[in-house]
Protein backbone atom coordinates (compact mmCIF):
# COMPACT_ATOMS: atom_id res chain seq x y z
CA UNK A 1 -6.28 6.58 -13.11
CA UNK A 2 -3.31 6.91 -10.85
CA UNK A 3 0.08 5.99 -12.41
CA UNK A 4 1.82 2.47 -10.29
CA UNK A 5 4.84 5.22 -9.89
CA UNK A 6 2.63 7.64 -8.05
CA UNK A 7 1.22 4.34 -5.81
CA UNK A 8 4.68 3.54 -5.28
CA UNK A 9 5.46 6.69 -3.43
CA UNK A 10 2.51 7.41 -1.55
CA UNK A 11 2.87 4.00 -0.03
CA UNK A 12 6.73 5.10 0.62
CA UNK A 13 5.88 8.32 1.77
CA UNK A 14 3.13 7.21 4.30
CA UNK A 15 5.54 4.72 5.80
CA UNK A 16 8.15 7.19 6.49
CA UNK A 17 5.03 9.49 7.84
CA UNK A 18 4.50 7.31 10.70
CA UNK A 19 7.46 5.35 11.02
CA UNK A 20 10.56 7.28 9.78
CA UNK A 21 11.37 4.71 7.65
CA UNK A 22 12.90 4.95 4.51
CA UNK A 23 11.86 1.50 2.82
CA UNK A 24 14.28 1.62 0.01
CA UNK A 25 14.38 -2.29 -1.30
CA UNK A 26 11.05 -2.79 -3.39
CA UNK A 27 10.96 -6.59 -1.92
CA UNK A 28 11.49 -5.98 2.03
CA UNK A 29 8.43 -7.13 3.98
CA UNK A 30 6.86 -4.52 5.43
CA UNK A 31 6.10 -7.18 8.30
CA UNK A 32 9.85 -8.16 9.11
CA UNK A 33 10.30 -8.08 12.86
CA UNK A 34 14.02 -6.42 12.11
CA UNK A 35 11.68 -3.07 10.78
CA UNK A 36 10.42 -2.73 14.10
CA UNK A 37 7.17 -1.24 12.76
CA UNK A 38 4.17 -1.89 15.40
CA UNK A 39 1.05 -3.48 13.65
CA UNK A 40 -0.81 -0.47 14.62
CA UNK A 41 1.32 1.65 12.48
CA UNK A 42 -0.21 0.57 9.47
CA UNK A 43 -4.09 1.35 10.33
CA UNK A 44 -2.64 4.69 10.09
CA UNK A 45 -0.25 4.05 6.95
CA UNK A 46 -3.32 2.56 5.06
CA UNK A 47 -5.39 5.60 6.22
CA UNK A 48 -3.22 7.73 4.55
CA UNK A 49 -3.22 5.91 1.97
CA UNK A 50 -6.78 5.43 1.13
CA UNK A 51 -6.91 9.14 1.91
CA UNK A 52 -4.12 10.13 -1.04
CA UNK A 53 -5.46 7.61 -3.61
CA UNK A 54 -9.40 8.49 -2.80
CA UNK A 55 -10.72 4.90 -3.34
CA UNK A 56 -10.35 2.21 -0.68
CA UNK A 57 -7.66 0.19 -0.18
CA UNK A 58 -8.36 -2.16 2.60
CA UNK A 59 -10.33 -4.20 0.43
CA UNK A 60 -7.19 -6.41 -1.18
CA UNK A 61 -6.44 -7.85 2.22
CA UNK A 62 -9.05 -10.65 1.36
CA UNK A 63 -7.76 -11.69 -1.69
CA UNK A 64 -4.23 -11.48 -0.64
CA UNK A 65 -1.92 -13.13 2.09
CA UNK A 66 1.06 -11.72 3.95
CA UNK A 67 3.51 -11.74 0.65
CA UNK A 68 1.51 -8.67 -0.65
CA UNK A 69 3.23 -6.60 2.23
CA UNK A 70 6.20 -5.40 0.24
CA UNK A 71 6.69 -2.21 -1.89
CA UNK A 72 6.20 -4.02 -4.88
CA UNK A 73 3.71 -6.46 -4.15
CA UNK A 74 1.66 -3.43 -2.40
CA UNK A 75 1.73 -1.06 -5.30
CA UNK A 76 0.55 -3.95 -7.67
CA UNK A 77 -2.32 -5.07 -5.54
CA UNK A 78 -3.48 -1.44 -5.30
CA UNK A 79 -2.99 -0.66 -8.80
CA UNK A 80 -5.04 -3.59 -10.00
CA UNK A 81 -7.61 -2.94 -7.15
CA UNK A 82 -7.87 0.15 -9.06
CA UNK A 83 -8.43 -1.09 -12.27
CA UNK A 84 -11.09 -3.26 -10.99
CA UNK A 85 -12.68 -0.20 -9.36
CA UNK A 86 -12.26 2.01 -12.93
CA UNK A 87 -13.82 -0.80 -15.11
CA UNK A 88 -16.56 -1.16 -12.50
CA UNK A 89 -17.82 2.73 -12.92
CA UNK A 90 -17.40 2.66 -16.61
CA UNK A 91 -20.02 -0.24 -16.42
């Protein structure tokens, strides 16, 4: 199971990948016009992504809304989509 630390920085370190953007504040909205980040951007943020973490991550969007699009709120969603996926092979 992957530690919320490590989801932290892959998340960090995928935004900087295609943006070269150091997100620094935990609670900044990923979706704030003043980042400048074009929506496209993140199809290829949440590729690599799903790519570091090898499980899908794409799936949270339905139970979430836009307030999951922070640091924090990101790596939580992820790490309990996680869980879920975990207790659902040990079935």
């Amino acid at each position: 199971m992957i530690l919320r630390e490590e989801i932290k920085e892959t998340i960090r370190s995928a935004v900087v990948e295609v943006t070269d953007l150091a997100i620094l504040d935990d609670d900044t909205c990923l979706l704030d016009s003043h980042l400048r980040i074009p929506p496209v951007a993140f199809l290829y943020i949440f590729d690599i992504i799903e790519k570091q973490l090898n499980f899908p991550v794409c799936d949270f969007f339905a139970k979430n809304t836009f307030e999951v699009m922070t640091l924090k709120n990101l790596t939580e969603a992820l790490y309990y989509e996680q869980t879920l996926a975990v207790k659902k092979c040990s079935v």
